[in-house]
N, C-alpha and C. Protein backbone atom coordinates (compact mmCIF):
# COMPACT_ATOMS: atom_id res chain seq x y z
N UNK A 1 -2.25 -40.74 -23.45
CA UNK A 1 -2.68 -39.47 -22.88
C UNK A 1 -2.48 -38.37 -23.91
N UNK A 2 -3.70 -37.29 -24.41
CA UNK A 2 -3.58 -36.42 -24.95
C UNK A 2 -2.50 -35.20 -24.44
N UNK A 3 -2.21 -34.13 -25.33
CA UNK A 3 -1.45 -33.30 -25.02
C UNK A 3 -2.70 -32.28 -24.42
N UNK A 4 -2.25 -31.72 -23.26
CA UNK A 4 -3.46 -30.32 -22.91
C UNK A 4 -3.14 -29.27 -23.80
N UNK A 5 -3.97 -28.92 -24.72
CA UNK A 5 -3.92 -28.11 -26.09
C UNK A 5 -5.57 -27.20 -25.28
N UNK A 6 -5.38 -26.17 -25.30
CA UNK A 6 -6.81 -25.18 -25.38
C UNK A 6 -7.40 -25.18 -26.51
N UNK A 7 -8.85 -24.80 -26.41
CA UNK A 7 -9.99 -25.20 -27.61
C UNK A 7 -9.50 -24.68 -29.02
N UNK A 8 -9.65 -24.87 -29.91
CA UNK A 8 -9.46 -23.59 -31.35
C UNK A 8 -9.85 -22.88 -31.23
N UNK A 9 -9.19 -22.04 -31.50
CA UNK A 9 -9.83 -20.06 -31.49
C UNK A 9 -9.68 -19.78 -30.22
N UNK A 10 -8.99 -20.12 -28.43
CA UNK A 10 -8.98 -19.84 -27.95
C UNK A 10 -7.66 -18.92 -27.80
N UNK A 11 -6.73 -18.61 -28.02
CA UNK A 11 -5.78 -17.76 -29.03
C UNK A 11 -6.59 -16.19 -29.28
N UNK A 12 -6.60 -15.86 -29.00
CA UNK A 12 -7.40 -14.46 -29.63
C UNK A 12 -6.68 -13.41 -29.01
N UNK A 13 -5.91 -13.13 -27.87
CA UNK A 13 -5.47 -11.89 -27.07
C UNK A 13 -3.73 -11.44 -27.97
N UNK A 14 -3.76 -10.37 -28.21
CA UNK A 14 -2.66 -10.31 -28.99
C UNK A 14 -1.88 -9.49 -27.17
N UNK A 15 -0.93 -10.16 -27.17
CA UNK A 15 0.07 -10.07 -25.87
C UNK A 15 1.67 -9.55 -26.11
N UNK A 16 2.03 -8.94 -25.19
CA UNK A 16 3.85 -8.32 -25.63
C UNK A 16 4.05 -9.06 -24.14
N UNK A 17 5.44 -9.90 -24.22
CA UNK A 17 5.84 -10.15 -23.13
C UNK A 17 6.97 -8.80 -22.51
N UNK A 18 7.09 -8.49 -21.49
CA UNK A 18 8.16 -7.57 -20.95
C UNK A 18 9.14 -7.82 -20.06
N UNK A 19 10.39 -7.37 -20.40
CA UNK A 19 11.41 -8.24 -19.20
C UNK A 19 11.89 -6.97 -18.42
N UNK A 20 11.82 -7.01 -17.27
CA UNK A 20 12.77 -5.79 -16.69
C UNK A 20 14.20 -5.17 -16.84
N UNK A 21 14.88 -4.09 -16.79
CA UNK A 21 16.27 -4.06 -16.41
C UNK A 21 15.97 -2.60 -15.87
N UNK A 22 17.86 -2.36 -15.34
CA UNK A 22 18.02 -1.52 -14.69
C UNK A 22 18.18 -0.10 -15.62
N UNK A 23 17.85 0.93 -15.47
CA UNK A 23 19.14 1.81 -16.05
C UNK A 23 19.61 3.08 -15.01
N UNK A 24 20.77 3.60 -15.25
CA UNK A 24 20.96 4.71 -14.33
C UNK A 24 20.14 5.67 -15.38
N UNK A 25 19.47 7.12 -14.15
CA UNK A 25 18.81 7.87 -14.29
C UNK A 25 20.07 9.67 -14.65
N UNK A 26 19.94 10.23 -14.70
CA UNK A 26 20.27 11.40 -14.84
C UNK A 26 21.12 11.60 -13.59
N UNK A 27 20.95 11.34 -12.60
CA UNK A 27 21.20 11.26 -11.14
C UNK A 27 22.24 9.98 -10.50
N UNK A 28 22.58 9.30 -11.75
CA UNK A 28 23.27 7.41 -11.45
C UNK A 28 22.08 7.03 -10.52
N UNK A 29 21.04 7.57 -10.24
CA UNK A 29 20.27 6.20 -9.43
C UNK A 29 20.02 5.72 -10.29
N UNK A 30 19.75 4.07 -10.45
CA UNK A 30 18.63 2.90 -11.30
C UNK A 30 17.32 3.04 -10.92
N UNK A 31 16.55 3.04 -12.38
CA UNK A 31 15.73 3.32 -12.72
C UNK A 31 14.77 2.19 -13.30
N UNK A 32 14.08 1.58 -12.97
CA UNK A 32 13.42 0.25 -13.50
C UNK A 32 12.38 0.73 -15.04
N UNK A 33 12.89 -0.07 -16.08
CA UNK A 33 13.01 0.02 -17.56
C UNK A 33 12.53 -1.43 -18.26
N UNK A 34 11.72 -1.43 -18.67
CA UNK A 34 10.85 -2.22 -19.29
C UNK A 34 11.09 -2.55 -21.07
N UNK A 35 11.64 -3.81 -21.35
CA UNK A 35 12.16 -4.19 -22.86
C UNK A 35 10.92 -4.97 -23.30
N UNK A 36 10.27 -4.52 -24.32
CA UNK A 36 9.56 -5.61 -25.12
C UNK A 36 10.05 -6.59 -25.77
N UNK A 37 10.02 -7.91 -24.96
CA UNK A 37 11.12 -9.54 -26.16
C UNK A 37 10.57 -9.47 -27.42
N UNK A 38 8.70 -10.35 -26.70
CA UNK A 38 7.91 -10.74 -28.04
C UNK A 38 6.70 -10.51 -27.90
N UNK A 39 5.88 -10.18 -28.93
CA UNK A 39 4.79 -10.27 -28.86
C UNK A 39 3.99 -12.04 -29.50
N UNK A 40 2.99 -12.05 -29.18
CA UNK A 40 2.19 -13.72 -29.11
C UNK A 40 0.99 -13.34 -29.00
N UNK A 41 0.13 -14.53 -29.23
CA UNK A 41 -1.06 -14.67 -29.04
C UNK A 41 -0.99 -15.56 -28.04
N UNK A 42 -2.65 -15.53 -27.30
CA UNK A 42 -2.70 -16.06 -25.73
C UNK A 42 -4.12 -16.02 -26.12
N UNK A 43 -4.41 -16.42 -24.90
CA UNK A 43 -5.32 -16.72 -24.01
C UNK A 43 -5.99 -16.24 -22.74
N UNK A 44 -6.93 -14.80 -22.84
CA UNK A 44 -6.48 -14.00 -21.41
C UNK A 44 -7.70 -14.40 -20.39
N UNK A 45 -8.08 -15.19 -19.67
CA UNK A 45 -9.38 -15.46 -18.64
C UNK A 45 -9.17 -14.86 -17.62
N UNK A 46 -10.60 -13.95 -16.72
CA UNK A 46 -10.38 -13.70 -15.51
C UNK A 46 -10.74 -15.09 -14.66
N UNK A 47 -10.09 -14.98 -13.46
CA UNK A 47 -10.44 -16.37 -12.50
C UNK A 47 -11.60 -15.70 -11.53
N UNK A 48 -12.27 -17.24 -11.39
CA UNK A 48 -12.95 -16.93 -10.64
C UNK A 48 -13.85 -18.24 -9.71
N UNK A 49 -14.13 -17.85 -8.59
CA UNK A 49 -14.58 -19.54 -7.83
C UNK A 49 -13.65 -20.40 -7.13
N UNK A 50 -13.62 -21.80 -7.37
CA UNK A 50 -12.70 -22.52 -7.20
C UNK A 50 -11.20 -22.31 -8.33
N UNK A 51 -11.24 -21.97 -9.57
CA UNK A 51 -10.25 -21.89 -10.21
C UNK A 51 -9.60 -20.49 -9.71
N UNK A 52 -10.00 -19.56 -8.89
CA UNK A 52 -9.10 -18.51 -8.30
C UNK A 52 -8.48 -19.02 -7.21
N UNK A 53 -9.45 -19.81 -6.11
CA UNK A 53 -8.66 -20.20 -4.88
C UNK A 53 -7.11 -20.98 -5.25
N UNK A 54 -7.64 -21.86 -6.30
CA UNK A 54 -6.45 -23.09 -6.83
C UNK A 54 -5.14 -21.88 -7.02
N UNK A 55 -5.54 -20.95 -7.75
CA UNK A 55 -4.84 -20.36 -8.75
C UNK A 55 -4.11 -19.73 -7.56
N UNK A 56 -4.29 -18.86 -6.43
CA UNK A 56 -4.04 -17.90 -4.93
C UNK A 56 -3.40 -19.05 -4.58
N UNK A 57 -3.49 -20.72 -4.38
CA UNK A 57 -2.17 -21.14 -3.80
C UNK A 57 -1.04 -21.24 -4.38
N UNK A 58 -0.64 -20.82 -5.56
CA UNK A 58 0.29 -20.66 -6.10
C UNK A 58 0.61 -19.22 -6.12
N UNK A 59 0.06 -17.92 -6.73
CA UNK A 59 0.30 -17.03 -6.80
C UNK A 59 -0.64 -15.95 -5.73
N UNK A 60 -0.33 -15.81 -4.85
CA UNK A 60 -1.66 -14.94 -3.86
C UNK A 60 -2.65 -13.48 -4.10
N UNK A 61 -1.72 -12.94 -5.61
CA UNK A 61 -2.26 -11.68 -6.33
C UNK A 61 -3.28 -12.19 -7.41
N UNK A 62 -2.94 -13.63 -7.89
CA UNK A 62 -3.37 -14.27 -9.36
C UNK A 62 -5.16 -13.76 -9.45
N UNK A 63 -5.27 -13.11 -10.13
CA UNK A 63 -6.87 -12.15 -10.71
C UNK A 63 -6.97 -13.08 -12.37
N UNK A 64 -5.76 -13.41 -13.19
CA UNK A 64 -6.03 -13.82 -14.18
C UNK A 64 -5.78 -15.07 -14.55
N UNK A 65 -5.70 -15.39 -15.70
CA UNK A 65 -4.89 -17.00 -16.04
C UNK A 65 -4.56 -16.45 -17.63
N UNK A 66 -3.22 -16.65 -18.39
CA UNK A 66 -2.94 -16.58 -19.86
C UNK A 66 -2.41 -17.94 -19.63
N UNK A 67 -3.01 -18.74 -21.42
CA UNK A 67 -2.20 -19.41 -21.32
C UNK A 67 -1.93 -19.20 -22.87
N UNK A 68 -0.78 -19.72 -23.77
CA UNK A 68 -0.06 -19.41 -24.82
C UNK A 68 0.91 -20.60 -25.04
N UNK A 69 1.02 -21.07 -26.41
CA UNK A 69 1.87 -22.25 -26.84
C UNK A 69 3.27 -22.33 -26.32
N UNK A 70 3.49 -22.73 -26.20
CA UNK A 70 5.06 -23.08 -25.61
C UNK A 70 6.26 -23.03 -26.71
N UNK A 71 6.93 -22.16 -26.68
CA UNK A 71 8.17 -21.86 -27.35
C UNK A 71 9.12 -21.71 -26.92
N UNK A 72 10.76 -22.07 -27.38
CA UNK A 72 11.78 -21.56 -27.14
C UNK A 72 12.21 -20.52 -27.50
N UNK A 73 11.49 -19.38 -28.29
CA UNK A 73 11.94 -18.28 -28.86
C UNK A 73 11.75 -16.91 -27.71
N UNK A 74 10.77 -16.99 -26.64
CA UNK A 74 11.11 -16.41 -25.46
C UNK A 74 10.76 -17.27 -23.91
N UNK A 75 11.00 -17.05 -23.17
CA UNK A 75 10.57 -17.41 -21.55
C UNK A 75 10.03 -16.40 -20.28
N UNK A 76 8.51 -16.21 -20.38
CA UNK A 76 8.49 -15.52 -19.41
C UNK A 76 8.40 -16.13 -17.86
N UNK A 77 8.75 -15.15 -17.34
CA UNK A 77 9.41 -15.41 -15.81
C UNK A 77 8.37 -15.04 -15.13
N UNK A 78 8.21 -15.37 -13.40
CA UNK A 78 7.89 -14.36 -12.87
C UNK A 78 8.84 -12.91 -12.35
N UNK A 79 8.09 -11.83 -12.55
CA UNK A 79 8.45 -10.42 -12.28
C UNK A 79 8.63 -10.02 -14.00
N UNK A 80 8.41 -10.84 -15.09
CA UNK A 80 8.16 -9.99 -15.84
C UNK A 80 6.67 -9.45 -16.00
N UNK A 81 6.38 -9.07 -17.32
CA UNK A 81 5.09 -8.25 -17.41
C UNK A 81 4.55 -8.63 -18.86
N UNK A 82 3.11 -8.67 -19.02
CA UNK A 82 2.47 -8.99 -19.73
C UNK A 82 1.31 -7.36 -20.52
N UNK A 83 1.56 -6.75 -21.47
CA UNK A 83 0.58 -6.07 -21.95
C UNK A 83 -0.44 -6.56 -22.73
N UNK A 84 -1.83 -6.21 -22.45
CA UNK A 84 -2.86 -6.28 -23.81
C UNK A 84 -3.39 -5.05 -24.12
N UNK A 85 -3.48 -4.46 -25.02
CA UNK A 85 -3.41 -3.43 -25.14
C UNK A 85 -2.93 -2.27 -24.07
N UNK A 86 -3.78 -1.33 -23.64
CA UNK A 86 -3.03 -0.41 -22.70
C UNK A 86 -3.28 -1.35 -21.55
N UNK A 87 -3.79 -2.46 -21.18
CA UNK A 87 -3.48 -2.94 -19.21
C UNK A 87 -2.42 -3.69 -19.28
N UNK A 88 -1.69 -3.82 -18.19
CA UNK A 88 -0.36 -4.24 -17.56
C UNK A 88 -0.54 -5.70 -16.98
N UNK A 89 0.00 -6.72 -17.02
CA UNK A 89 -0.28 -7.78 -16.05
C UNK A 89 0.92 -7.78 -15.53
N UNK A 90 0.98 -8.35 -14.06
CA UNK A 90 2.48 -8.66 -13.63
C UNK A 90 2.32 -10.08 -13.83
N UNK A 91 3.30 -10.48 -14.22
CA UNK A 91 3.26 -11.88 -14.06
C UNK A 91 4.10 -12.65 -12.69
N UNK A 92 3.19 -13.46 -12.14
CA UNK A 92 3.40 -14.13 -10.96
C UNK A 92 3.84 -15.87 -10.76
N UNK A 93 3.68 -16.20 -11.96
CA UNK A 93 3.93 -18.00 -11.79
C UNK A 93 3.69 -18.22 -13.22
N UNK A 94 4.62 -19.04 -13.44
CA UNK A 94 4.36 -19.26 -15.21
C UNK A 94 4.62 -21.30 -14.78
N UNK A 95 4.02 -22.18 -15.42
CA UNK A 95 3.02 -23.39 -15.61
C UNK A 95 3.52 -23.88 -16.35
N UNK A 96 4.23 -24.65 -17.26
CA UNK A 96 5.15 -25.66 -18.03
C UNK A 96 4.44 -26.65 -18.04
N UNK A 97 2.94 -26.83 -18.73
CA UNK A 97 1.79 -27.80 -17.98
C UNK A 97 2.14 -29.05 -18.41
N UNK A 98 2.68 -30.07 -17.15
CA UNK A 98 2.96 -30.92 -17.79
C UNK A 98 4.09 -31.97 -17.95
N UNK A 99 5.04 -30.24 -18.43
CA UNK A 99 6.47 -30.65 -18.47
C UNK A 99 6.25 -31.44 -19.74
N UNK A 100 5.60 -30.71 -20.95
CA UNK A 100 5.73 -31.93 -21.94
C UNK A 100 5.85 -30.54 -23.08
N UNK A 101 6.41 -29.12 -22.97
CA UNK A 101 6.75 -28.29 -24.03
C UNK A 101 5.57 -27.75 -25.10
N UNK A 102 4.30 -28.16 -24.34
CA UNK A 102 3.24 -27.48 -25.31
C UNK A 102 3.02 -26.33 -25.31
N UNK A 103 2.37 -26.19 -23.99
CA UNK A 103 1.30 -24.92 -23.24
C UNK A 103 2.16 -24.48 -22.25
N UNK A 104 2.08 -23.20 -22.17
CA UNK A 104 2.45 -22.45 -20.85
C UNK A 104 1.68 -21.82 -20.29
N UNK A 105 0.81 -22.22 -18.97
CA UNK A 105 -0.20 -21.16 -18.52
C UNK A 105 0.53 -20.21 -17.55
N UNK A 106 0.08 -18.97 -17.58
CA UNK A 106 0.71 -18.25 -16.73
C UNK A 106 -0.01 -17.44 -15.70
N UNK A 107 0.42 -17.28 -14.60
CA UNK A 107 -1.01 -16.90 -13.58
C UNK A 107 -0.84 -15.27 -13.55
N UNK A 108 -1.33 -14.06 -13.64
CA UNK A 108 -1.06 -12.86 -13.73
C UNK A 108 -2.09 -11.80 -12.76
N UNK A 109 -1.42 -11.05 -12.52
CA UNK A 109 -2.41 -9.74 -11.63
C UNK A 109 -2.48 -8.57 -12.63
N UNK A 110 -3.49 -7.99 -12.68
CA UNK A 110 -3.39 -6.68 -13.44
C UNK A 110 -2.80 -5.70 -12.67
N UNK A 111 -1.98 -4.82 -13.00
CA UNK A 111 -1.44 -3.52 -12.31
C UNK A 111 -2.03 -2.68 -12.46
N UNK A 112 -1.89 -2.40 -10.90
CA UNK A 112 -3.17 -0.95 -11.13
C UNK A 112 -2.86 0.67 -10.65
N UNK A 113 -0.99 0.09 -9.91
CA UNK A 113 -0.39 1.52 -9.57
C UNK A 113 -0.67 2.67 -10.47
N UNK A 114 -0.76 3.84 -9.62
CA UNK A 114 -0.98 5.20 -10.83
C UNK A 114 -2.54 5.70 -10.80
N UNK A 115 -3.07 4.84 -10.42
CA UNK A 115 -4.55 5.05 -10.91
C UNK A 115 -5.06 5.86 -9.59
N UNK A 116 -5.78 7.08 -10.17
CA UNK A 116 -6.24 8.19 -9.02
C UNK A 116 -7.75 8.29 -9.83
N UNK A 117 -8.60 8.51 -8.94
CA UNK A 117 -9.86 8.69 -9.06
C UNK A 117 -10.30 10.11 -8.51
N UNK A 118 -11.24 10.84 -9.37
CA UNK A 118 -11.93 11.79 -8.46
C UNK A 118 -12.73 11.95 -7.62
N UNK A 119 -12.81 12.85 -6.55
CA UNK A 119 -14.40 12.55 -5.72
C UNK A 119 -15.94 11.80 -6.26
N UNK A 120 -16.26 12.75 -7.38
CA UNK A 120 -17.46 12.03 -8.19
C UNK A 120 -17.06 11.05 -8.69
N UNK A 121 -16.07 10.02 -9.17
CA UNK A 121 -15.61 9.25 -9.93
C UNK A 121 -15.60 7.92 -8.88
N UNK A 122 -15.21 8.55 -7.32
CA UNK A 122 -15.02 7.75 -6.48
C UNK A 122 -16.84 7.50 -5.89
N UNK A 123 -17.68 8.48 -6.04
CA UNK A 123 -18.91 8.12 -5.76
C UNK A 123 -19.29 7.47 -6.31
N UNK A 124 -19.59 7.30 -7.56
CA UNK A 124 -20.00 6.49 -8.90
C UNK A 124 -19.36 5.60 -8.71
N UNK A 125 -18.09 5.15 -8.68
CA UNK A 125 -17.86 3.52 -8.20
C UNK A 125 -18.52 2.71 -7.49
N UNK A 126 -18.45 3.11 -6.04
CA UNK A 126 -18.68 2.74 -4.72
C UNK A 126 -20.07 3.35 -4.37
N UNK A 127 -20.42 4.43 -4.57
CA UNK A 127 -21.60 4.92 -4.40
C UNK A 127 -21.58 5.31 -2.85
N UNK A 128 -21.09 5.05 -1.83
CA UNK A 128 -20.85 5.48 -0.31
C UNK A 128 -20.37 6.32 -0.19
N UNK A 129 -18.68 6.80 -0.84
CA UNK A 129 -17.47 7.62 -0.61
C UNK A 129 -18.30 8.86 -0.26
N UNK A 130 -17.89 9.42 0.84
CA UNK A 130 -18.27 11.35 0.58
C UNK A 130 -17.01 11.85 0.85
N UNK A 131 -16.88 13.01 0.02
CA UNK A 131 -15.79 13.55 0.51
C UNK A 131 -15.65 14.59 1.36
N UNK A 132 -14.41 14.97 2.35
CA UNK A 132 -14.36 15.31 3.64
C UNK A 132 -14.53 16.78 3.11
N UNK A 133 -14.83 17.38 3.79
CA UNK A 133 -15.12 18.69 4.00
C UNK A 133 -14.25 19.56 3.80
N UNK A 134 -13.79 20.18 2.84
CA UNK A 134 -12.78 21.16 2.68
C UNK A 134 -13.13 22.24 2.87
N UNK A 135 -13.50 23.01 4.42
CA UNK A 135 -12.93 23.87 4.99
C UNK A 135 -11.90 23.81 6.17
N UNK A 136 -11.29 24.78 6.60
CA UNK A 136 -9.80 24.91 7.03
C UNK A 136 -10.56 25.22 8.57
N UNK A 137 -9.43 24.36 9.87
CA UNK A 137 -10.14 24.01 11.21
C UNK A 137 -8.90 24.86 11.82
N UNK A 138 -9.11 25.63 12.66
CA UNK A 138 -7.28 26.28 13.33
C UNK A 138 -7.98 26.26 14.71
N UNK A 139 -6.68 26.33 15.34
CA UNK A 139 -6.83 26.13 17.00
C UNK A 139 -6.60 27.42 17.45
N UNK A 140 -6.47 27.76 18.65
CA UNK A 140 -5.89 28.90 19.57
C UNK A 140 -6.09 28.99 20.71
N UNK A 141 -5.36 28.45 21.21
CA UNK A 141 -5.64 28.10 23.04
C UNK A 141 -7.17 27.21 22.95
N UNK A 142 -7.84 26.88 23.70
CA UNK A 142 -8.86 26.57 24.09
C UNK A 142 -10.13 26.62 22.99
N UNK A 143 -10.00 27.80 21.93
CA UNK A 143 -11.01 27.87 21.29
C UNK A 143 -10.60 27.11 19.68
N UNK A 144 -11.74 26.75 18.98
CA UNK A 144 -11.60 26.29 17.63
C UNK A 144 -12.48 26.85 17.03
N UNK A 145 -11.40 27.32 15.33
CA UNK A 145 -12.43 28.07 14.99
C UNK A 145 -12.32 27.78 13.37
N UNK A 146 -13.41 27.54 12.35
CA UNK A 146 -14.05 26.85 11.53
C UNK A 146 -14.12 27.95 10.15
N UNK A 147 -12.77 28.14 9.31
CA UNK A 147 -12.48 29.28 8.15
C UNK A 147 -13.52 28.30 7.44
N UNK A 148 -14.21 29.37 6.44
CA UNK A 148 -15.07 28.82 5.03
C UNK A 148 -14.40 29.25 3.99
């Protein structure tokens, strides 16, 4: 039986793995703080079809698949984090394919907290959105009355 090795040249995504920790804030609350281990090359595919359903019984967020050679020089987990350039992946299930120390596929969601859109920005997406009417509605007993 061959080793599962991905094609040549499939390697192309330059990747930083990220591990979490705590720190206290100005305030002693903890503050969630993000360490870069290592950076690697990978493998970044979106899923899609049957290889997403497969992929959702393991991880139920999984949007991606990395996979990357197998080393002892770091271990990502799930709840760490994956960058390619500026997008975020969380990582959700990491794959030991095998159990034979080659390949590690790892199943990942892109993060998308933070992200605000504008009215026109939100039309142009979706093309439906309208936005609600910003004038001001006040009551007073029985009557309603409609500021411009």
């Amino acid at each position: 039986m061959s080793l599962p090795l991905p094609k040549p040249g499939a390697m192309q995504h330059s990747l930083t793995l990220q591990k979490r920790f705590y720190a206290p804030d100005s305030r002693g609350q903890n503050k969630t703080e993000w360490d870069s281990r290592a950076s690697f090359a990978g493998s970044l595919e979106s899923l899609a079809g049957i290889e997403l359903i497969r992929a959702r019984k393991k991880y139920a967020r999984a949007t991606y698949r990395v996979e990357t050679y197998f080393t002892t020089d770091y271990t990502p987990t799930a709840g760490d984090r994956l960058l390619f350039g500026a997008r975020t992946f969380d990582i959700g299930d990491v794959d030991n394919v095998d159990e034979r120390n080659s390949l590690w596929r790892i199943l990942v969601s892109e993060e998308t907290s933070g992200a605000s859109f504008s009215p026109a920005q939100l039309t142009n997406l979706v093309g439906w959105y309208k936005p609600a009417e910003t004038s001001l509605i006040t009551t007073s007993g029985n009557e309603v009355t409609k500021i411009e």
